[in-house]
PDB file of N, CA and C in Angstrom:
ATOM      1  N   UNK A   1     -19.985  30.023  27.524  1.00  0.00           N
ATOM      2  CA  UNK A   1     -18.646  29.655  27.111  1.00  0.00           C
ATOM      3  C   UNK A   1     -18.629  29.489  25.598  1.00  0.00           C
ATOM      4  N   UNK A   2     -17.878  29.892  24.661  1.00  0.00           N
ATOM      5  CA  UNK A   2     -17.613  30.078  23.988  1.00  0.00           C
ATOM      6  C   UNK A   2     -16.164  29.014  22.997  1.00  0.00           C
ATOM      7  N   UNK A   3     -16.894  28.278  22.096  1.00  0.00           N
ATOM      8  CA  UNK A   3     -16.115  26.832  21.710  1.00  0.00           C
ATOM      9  C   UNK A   3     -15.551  27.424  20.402  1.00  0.00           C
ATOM     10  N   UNK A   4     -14.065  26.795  19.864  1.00  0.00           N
ATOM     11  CA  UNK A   4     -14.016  27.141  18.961  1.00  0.00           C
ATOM     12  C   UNK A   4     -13.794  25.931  17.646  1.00  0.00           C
ATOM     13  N   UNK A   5     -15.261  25.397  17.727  1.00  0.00           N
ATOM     14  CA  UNK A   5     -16.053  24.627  16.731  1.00  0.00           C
ATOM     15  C   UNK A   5     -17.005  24.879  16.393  1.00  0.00           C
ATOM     16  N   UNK A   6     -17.741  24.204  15.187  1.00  0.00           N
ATOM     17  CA  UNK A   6     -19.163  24.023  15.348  1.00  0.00           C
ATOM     18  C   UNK A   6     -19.163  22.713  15.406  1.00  0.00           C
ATOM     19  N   UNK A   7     -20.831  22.509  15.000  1.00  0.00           N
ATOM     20  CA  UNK A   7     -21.196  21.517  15.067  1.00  0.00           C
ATOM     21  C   UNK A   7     -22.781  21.502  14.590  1.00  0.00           C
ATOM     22  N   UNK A   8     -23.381  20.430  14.735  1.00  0.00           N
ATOM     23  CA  UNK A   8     -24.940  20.119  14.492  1.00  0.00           C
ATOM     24  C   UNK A   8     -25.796  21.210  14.075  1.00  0.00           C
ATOM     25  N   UNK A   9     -25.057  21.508  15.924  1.00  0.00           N
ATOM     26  CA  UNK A   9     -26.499  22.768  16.743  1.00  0.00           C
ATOM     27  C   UNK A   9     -25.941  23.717  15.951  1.00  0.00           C
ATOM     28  N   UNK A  10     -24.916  24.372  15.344  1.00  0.00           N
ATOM     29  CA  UNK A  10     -24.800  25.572  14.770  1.00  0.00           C
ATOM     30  C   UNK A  10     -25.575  25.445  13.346  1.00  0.00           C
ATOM     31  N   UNK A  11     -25.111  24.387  13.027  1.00  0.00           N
ATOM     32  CA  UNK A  11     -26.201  24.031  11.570  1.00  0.00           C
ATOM     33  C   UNK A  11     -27.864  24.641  11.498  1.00  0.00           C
ATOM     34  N   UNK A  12     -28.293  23.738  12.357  1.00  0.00           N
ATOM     35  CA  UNK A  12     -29.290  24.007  12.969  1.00  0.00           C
ATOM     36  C   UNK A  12     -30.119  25.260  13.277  1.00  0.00           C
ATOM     37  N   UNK A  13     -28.980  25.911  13.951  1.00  0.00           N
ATOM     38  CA  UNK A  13     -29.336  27.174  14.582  1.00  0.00           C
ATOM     39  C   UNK A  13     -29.528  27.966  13.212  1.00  0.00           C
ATOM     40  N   UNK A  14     -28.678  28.203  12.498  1.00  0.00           N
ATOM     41  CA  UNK A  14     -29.475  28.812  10.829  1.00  0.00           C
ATOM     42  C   UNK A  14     -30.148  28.236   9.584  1.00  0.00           C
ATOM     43  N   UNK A  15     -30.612  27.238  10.202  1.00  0.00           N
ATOM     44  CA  UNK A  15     -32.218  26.796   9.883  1.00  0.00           C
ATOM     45  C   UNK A  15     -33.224  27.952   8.966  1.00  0.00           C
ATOM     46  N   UNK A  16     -33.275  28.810  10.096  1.00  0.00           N
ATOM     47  CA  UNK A  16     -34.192  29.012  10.454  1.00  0.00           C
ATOM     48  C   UNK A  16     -33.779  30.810   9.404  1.00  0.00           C
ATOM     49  N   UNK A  17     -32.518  31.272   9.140  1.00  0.00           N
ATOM     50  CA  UNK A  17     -32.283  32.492   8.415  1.00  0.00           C
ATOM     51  C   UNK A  17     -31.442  31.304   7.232  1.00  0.00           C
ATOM     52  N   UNK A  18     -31.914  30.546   6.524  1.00  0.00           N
ATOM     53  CA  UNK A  18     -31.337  29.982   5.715  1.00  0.00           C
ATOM     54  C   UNK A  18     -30.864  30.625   4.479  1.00  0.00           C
ATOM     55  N   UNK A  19     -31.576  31.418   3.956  1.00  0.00           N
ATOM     56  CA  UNK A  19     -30.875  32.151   2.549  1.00  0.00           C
ATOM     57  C   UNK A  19     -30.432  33.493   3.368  1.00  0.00           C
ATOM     58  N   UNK A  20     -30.841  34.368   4.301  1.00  0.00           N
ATOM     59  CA  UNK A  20     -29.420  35.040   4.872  1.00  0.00           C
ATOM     60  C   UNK A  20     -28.421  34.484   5.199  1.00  0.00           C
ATOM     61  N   UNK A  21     -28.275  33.523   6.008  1.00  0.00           N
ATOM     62  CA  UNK A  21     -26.834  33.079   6.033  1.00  0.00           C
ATOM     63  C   UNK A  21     -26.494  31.863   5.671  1.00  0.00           C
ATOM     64  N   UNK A  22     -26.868  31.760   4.414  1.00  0.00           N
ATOM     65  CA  UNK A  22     -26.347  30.734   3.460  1.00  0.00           C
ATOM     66  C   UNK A  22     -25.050  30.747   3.179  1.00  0.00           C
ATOM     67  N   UNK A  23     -24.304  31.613   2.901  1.00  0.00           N
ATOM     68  CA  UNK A  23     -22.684  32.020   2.948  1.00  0.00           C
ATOM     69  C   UNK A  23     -22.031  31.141   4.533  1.00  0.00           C
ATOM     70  N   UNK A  24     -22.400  31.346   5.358  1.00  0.00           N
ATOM     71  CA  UNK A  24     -21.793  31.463   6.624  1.00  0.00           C
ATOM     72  C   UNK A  24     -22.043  29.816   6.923  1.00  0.00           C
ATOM     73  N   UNK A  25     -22.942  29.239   6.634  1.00  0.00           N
ATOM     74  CA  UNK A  25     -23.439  27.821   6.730  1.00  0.00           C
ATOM     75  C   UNK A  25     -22.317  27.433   5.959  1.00  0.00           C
ATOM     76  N   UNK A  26     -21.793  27.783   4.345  1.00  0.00           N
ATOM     77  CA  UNK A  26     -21.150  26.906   4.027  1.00  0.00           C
ATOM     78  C   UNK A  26     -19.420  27.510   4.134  1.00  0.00           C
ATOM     79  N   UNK A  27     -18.864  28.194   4.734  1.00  0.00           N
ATOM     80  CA  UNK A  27     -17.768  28.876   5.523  1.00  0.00           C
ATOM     81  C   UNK A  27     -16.982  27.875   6.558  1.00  0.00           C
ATOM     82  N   UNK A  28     -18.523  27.882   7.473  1.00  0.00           N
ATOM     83  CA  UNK A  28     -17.986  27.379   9.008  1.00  0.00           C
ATOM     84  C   UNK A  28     -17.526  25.960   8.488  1.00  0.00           C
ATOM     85  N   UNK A  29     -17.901  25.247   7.424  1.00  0.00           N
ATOM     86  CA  UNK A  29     -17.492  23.900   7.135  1.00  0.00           C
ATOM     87  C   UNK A  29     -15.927  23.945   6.892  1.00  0.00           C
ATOM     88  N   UNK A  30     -15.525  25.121   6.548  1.00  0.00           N
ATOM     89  CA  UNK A  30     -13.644  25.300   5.940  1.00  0.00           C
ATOM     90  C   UNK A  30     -13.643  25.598   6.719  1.00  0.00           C
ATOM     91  N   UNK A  31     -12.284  26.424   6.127  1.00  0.00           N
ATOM     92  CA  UNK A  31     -11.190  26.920   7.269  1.00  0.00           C
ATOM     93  C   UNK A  31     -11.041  28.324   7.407  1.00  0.00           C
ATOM     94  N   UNK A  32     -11.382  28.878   8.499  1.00  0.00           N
ATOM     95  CA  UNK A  32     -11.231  29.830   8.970  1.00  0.00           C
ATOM     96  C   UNK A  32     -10.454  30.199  10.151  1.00  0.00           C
ATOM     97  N   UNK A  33     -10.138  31.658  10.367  1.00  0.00           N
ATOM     98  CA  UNK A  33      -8.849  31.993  11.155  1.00  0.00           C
ATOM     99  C   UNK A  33      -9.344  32.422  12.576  1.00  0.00           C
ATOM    100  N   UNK A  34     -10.951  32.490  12.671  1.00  0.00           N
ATOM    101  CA  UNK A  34     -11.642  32.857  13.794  1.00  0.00           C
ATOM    102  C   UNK A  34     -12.815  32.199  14.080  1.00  0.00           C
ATOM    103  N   UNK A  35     -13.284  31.186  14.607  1.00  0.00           N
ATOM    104  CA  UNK A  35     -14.507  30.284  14.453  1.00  0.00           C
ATOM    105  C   UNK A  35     -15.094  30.454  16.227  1.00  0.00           C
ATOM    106  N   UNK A  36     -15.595  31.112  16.384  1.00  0.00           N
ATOM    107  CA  UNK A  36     -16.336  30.696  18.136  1.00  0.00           C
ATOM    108  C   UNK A  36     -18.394  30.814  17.507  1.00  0.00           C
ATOM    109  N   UNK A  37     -18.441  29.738  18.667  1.00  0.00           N
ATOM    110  CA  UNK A  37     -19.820  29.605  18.941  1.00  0.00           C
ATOM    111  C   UNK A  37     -20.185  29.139  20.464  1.00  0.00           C
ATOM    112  N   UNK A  38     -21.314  29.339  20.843  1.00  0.00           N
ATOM    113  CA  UNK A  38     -21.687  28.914  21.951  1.00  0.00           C
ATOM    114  C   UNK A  38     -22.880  27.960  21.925  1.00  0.00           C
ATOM    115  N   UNK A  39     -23.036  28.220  20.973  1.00  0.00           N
ATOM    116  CA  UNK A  39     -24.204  26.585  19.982  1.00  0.00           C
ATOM    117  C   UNK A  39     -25.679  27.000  20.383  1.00  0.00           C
ATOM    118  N   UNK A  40     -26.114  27.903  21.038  1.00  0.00           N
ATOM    119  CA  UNK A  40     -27.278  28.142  21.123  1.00  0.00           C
ATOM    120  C   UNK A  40     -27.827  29.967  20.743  1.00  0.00           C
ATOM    121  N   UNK A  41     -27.408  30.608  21.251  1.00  0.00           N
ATOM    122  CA  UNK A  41     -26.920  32.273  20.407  1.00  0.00           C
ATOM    123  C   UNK A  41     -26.399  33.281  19.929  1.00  0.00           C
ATOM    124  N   UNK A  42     -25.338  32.279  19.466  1.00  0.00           N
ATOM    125  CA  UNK A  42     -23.590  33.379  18.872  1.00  0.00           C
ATOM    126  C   UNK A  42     -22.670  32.154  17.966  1.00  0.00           C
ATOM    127  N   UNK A  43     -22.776  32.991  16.478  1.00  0.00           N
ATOM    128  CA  UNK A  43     -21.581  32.051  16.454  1.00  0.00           C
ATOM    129  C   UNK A  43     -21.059  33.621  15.054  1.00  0.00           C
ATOM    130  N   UNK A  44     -19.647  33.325  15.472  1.00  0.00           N
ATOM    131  CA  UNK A  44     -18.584  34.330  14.753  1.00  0.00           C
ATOM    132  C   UNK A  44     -17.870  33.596  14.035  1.00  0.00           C
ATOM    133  N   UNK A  45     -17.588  34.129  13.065  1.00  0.00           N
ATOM    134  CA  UNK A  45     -16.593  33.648  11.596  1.00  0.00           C
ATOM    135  C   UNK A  45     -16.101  34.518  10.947  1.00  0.00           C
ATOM    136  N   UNK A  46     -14.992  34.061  10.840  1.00  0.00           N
ATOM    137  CA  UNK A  46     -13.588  35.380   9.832  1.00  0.00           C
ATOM    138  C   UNK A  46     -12.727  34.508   9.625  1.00  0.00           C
ATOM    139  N   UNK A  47     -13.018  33.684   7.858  1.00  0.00           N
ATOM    140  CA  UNK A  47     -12.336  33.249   7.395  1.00  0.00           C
ATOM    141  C   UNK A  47     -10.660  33.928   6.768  1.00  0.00           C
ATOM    142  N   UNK A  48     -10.588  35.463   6.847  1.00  0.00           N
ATOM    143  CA  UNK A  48      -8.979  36.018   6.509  1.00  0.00           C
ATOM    144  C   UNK A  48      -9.707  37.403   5.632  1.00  0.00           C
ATOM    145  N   UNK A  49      -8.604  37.970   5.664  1.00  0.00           N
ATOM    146  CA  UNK A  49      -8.884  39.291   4.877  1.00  0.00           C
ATOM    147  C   UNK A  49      -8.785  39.137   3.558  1.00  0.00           C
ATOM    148  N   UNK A  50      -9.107  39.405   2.715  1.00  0.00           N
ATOM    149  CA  UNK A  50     -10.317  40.651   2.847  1.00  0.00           C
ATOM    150  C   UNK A  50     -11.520  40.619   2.907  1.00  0.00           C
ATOM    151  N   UNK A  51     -12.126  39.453   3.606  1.00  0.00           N
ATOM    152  CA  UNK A  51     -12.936  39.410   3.757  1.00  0.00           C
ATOM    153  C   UNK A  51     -14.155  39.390   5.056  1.00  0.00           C
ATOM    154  N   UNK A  52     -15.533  39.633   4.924  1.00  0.00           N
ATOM    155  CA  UNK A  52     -16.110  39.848   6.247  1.00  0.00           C
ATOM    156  C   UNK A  52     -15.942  39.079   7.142  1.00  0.00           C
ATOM    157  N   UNK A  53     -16.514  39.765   8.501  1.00  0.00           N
ATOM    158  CA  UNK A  53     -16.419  39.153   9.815  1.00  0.00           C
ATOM    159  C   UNK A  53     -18.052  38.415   9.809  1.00  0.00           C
ATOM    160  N   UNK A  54     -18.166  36.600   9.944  1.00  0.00           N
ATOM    161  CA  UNK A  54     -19.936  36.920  10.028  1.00  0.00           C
ATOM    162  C   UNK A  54     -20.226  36.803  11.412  1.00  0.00           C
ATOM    163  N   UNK A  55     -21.767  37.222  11.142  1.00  0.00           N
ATOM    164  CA  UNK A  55     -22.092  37.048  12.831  1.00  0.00           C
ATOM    165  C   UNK A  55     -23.362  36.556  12.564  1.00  0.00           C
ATOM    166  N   UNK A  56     -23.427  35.712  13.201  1.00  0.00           N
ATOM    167  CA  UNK A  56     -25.266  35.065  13.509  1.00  0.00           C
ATOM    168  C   UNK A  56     -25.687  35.258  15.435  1.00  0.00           C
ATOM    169  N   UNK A  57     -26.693  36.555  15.207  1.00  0.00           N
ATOM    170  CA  UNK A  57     -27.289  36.403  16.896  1.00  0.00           C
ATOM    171  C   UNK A  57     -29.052  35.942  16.907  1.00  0.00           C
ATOM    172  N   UNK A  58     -28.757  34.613  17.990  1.00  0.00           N
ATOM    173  CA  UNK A  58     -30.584  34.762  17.964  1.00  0.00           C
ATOM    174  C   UNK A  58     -30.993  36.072  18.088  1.00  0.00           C
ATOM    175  N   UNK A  59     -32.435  35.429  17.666  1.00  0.00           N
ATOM    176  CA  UNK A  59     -33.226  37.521  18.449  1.00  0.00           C
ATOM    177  C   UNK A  59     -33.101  37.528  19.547  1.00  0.00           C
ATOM    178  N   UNK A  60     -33.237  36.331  20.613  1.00  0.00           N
ATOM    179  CA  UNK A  60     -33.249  37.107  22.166  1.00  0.00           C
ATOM    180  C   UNK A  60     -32.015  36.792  22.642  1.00  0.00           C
ATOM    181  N   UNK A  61     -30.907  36.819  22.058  1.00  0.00           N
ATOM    182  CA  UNK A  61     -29.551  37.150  22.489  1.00  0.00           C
ATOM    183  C   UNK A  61     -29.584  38.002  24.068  1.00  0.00           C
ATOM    184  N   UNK A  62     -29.011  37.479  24.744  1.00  0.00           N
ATOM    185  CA  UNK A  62     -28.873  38.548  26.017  1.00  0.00           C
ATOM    186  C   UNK A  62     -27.529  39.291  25.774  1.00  0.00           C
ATOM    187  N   UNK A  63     -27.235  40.774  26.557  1.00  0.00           N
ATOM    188  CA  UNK A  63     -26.440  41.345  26.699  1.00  0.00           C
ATOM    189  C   UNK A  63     -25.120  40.186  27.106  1.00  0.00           C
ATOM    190  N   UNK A  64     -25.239  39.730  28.168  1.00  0.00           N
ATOM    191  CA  UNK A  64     -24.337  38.838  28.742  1.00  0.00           C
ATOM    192  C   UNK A  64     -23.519  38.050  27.834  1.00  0.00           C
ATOM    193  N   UNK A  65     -24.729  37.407  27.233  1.00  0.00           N
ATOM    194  CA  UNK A  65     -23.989  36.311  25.662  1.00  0.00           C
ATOM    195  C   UNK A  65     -23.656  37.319  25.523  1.00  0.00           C
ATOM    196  N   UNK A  66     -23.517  38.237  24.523  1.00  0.00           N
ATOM    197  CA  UNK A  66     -22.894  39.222  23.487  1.00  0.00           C
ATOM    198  C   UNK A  66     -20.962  39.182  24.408  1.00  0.00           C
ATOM    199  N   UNK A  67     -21.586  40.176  25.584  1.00  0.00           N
ATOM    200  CA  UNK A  67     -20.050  40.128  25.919  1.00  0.00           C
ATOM    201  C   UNK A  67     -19.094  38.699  26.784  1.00  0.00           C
ATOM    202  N   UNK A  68     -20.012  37.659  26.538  1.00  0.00           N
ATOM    203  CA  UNK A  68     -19.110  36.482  26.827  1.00  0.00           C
ATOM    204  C   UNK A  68     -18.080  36.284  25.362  1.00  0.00           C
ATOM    205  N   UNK A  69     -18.419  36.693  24.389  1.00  0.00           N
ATOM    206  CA  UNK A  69     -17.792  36.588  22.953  1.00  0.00           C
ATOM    207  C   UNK A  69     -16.489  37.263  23.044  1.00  0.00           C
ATOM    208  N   UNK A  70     -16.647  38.539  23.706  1.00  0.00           N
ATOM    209  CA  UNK A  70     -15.163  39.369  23.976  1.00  0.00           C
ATOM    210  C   UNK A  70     -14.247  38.728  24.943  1.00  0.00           C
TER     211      UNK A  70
END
């Protein structure tokens, strides 16, 4: 299921790719027009055009997660 917050665990969760998604860490704190996570391997962000869509997937993302996001 798919929340449209973060929180802690999303913090957390890019720990670990900290200077790749250093942008996206400090994003999800504003305001954006598209925010879902599932707090353990997906979280999507699209703060408005023109700018990118981000995406953070663990590595062992399952197929399933992926299309619970759609």
């Amino acid at each position: 299921m798919m929340d449209t917050y973060v929180d802690e665990r999303d913090y957390k969760l890019l720990e670990a790719d900290k200077y790749t998604f250093f942008v996206l860490k400090l994003i999800m704190g504003g305001e954006c027009k598209l925010l879902l996570s599932d707090h353990k391997s997906l979280i999507l962000c699209f703060t408005g055009h023109p700018f990118p869509v981000w995406i953070w997937t663990s590595d062992d993302a399952s197929q399933e997660e992926m299309e619970d996001a759609l």
